[in-house]
C-alpha atoms as a PDB file:
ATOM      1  CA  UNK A   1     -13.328 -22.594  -7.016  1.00  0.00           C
ATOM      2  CA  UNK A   2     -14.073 -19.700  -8.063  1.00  0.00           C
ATOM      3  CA  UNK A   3     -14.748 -16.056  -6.125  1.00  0.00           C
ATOM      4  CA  UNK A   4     -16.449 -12.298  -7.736  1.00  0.00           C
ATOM      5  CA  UNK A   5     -15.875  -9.329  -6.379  1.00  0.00           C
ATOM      6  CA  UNK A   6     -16.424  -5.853  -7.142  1.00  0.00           C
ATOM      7  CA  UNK A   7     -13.895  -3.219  -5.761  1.00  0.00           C
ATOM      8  CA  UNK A   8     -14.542   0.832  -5.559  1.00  0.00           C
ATOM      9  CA  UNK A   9     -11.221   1.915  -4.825  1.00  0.00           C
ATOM     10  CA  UNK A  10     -11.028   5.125  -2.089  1.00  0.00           C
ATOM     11  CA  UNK A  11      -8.465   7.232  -1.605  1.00  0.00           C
ATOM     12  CA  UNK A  12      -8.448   6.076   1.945  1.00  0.00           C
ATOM     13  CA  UNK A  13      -7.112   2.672   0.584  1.00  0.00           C
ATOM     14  CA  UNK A  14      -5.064   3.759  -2.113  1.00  0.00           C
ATOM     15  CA  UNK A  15      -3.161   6.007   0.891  1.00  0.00           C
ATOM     16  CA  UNK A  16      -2.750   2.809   3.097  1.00  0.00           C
ATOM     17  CA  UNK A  17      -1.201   1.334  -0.198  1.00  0.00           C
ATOM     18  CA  UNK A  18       0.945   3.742  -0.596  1.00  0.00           C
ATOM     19  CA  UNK A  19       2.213   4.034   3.016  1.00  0.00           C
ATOM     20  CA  UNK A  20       2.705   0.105   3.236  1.00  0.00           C
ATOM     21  CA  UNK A  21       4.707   0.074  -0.104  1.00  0.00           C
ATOM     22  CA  UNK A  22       6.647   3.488   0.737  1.00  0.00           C
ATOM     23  CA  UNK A  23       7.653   2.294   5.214  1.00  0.00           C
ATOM     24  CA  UNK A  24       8.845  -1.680   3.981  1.00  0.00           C
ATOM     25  CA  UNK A  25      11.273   0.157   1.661  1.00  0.00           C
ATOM     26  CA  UNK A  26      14.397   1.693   1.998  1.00  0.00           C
ATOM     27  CA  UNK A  27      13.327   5.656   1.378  1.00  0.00           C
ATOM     28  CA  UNK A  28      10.381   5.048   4.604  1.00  0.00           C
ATOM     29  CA  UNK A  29      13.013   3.284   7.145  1.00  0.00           C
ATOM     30  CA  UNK A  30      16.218   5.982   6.470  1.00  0.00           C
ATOM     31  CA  UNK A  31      13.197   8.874   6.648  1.00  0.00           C
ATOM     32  CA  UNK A  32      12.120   7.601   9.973  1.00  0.00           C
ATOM     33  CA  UNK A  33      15.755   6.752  10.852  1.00  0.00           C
ATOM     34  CA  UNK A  34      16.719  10.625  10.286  1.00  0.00           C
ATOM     35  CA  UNK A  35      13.643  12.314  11.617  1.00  0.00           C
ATOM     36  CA  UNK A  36      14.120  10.357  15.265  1.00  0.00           C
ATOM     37  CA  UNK A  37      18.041  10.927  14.863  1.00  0.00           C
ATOM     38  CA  UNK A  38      17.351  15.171  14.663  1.00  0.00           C
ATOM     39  CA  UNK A  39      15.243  14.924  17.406  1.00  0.00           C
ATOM     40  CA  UNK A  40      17.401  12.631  19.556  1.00  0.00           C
ATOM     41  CA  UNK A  41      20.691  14.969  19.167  1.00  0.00           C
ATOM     42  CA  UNK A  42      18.174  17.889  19.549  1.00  0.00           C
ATOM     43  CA  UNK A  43      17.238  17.151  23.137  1.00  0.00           C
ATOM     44  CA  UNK A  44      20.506  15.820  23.820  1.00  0.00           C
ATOM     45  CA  UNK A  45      21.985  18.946  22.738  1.00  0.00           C
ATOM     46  CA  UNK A  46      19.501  20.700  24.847  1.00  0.00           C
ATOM     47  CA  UNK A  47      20.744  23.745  26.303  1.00  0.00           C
ATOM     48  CA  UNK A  48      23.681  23.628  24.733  1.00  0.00           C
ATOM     49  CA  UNK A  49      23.115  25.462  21.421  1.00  0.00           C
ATOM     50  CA  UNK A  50      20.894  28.409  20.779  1.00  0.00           C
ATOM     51  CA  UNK A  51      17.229  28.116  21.231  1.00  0.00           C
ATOM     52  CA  UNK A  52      16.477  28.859  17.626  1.00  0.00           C
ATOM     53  CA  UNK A  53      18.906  25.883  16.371  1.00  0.00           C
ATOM     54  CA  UNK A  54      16.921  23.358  19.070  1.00  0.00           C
ATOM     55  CA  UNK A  55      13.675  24.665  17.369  1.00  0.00           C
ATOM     56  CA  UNK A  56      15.056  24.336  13.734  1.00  0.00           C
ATOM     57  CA  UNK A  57      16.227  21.077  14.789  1.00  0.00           C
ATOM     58  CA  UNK A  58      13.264  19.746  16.344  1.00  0.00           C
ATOM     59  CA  UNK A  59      11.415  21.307  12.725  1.00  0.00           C
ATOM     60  CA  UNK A  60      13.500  19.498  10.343  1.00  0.00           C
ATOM     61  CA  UNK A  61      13.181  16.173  12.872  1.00  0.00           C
ATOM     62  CA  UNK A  62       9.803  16.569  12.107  1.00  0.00           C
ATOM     63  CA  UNK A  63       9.991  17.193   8.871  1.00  0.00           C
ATOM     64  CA  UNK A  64      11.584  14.095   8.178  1.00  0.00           C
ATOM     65  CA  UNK A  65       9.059  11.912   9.988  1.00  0.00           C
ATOM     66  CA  UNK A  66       6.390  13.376   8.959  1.00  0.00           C
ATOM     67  CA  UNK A  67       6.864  14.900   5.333  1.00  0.00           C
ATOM     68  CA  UNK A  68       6.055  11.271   3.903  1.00  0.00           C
ATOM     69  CA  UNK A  69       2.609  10.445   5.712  1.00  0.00           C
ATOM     70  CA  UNK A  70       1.365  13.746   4.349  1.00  0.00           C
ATOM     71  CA  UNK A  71       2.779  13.727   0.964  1.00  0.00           C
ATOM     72  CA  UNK A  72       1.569   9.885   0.224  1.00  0.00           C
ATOM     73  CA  UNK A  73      -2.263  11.146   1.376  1.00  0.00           C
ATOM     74  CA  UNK A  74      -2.853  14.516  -0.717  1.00  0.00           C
ATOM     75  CA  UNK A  75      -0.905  12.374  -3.720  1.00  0.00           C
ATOM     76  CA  UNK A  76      -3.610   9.420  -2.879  1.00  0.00           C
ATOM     77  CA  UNK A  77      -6.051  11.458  -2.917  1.00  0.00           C
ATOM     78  CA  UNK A  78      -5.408  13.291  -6.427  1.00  0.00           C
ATOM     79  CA  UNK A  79      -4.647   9.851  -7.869  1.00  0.00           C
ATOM     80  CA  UNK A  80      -8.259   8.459  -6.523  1.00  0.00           C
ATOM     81  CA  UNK A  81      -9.985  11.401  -7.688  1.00  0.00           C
ATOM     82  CA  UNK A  82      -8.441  12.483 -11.452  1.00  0.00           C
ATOM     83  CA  UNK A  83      -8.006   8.502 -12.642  1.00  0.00           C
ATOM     84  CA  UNK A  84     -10.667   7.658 -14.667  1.00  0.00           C
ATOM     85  CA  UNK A  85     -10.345   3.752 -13.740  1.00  0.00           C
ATOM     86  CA  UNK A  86     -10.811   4.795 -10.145  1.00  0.00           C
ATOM     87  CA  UNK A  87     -14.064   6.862 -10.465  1.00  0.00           C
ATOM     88  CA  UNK A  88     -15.443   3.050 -11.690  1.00  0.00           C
ATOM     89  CA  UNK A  89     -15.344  -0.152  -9.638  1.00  0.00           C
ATOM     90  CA  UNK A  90     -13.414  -3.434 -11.079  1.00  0.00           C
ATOM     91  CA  UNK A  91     -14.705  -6.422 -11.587  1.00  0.00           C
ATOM     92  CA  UNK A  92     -12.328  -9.767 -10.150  1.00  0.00           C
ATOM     93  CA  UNK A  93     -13.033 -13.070 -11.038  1.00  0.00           C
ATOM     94  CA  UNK A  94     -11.130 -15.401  -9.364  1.00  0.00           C
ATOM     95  CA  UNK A  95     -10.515 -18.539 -10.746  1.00  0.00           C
ATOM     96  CA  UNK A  96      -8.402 -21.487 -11.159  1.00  0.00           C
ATOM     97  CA  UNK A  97      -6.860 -20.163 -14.663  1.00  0.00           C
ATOM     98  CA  UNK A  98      -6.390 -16.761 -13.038  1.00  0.00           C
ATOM     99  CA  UNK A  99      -7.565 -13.566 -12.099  1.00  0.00           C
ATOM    100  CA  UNK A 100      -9.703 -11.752 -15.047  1.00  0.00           C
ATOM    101  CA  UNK A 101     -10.130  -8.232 -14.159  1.00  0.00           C
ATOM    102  CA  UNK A 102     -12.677  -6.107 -15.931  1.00  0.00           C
ATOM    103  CA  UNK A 103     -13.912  -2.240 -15.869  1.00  0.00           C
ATOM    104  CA  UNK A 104     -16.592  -1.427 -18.147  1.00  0.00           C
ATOM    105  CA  UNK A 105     -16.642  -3.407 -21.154  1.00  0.00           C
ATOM    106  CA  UNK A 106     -12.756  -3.710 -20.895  1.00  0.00           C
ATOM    107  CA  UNK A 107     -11.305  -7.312 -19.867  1.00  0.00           C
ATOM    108  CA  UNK A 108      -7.615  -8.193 -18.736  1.00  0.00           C
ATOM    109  CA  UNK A 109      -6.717 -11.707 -17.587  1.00  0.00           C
ATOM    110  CA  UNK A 110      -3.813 -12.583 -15.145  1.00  0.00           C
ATOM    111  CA  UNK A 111      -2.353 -15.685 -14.899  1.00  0.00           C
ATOM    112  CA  UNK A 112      -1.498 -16.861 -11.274  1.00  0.00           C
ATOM    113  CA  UNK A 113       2.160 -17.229 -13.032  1.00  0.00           C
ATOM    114  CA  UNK A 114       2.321 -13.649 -13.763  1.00  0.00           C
ATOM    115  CA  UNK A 115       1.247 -12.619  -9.890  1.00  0.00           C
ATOM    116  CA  UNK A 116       4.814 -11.692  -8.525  1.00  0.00           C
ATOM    117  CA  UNK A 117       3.453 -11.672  -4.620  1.00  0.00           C
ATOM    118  CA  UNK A 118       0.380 -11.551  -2.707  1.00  0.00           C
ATOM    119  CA  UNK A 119       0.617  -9.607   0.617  1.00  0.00           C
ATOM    120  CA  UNK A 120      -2.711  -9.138   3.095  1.00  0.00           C
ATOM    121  CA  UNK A 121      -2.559  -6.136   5.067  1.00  0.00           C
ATOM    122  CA  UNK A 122      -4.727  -5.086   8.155  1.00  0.00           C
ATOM    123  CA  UNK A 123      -7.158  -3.414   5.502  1.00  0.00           C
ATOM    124  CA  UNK A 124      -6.284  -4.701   2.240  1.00  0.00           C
ATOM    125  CA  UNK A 125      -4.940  -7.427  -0.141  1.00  0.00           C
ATOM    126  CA  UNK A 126      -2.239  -6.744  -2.199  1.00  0.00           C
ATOM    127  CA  UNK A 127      -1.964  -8.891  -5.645  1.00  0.00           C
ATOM    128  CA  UNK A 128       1.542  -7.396  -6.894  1.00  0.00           C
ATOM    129  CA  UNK A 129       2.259  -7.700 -10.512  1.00  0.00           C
ATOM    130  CA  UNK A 130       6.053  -6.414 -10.358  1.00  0.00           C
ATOM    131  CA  UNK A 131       8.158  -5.071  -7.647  1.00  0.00           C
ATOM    132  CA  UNK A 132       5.930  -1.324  -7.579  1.00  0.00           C
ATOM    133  CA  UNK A 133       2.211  -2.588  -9.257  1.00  0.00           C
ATOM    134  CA  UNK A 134      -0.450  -3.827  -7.475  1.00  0.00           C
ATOM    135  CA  UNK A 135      -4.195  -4.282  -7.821  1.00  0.00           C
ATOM    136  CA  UNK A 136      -5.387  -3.009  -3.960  1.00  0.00           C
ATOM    137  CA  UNK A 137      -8.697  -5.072  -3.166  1.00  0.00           C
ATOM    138  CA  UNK A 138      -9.524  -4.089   0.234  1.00  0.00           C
ATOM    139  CA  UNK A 139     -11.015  -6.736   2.994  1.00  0.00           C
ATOM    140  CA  UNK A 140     -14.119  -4.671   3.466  1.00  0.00           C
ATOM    141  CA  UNK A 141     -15.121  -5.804  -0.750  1.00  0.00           C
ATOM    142  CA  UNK A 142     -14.212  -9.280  -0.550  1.00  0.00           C
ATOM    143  CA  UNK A 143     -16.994 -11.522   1.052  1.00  0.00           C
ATOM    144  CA  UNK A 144     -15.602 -14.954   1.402  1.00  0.00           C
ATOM    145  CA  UNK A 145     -12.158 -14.103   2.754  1.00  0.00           C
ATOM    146  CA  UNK A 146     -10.787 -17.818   3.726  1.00  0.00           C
ATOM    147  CA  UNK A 147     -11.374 -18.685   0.506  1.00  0.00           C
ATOM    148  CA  UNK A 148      -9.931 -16.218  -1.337  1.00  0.00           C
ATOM    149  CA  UNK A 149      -6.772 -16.776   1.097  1.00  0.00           C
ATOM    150  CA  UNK A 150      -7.166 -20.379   0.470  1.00  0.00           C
ATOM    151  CA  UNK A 151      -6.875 -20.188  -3.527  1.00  0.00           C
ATOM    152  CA  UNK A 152      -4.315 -17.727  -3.210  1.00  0.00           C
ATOM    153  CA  UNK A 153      -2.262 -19.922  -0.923  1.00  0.00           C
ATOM    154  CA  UNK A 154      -2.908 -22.955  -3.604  1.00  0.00           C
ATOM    155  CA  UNK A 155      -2.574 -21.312  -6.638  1.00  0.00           C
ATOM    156  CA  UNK A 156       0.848 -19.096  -5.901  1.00  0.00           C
ATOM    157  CA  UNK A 157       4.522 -20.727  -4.393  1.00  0.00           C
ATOM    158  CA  UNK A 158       4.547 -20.640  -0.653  1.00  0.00           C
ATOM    159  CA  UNK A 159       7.137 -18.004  -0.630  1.00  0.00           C
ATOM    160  CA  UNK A 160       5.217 -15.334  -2.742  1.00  0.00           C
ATOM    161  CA  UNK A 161       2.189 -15.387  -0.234  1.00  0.00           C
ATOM    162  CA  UNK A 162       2.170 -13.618   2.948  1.00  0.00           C
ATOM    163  CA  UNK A 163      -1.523 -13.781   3.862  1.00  0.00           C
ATOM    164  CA  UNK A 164      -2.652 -14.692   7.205  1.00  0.00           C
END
């Protein structure tokens, strides 16, 4: 079996990328962890401290939770637009030997032993070459879906595949 596709990356889906990888991590939970910690002593604390320090507190609360989101979208953004591979779309071809990915008239080929995990997100697929590389495919490019999931699922141990 064998499946094409052609992928123009966006920054919308290299943020979403970036936001799964950064919240299933340690650095996203203990961020989210502190921010609603602030702002849980904060109101508890309410009228007990100064209203300054309950608006500082409530700031840096805030600050916590929301400091990531922003910071992964302006940094997806700049990646998207300065990378010269992004301005181009890849080429994926599928196959029972592997995964050959081109760009241009440049070729790389991937062999299914070298994928490390294969994740499917709400919005896109996520082929993971190590523990922080991935190639991003999103849903919206890929045109036969099942089987795509189906060679995945046959080609890569049960426990490295978390596609539904």
């Amino acid at each position: 079996m064998t499946i094409e596709l052609n992928v123009k990356l966006e920054h919308k889906d290299m943020f979403l990328f970036n936001l799964y990888h950064t919240y299933h991590g340690f650095q996203g939970w203990l961020s989210i962890l502190l921010g609603v910690t602030i702002i849980g002593l904060n109101i508890y604390s309410l009228g007990q401290i100064e209203t300054m320090y309950t608006i500082l507190y409530f700031l840096f609360g805030l600050l916590f939770i929301g400091y990531n989101p922003v910071s992964l979208y302006f940094s997806s953004k700049r990646t998207v637009t300065k990378s010269e591979t992004f301005k181009n779309s890849l080429h994926y071809h599928f196959s029972d030997e592997g995964i050959r990915v081109s760009i241009g008239e440049e070729t790389g080929i991937i062999g299914w032993k070298q994928i490390y995990r294969a994740i499917g997100t709400k919005n896109n697929l996520l082929l993971y070459t190590g523990r922080r590389n991935a190639y991003v495919i999103p849903w919206r490019t890929v045109n036969q879906p099942e089987d795509l999931k189906s060679l995945l699922k046959t080609q890569l141990p049960g426990f490295r595949v978390k596609v539904k």
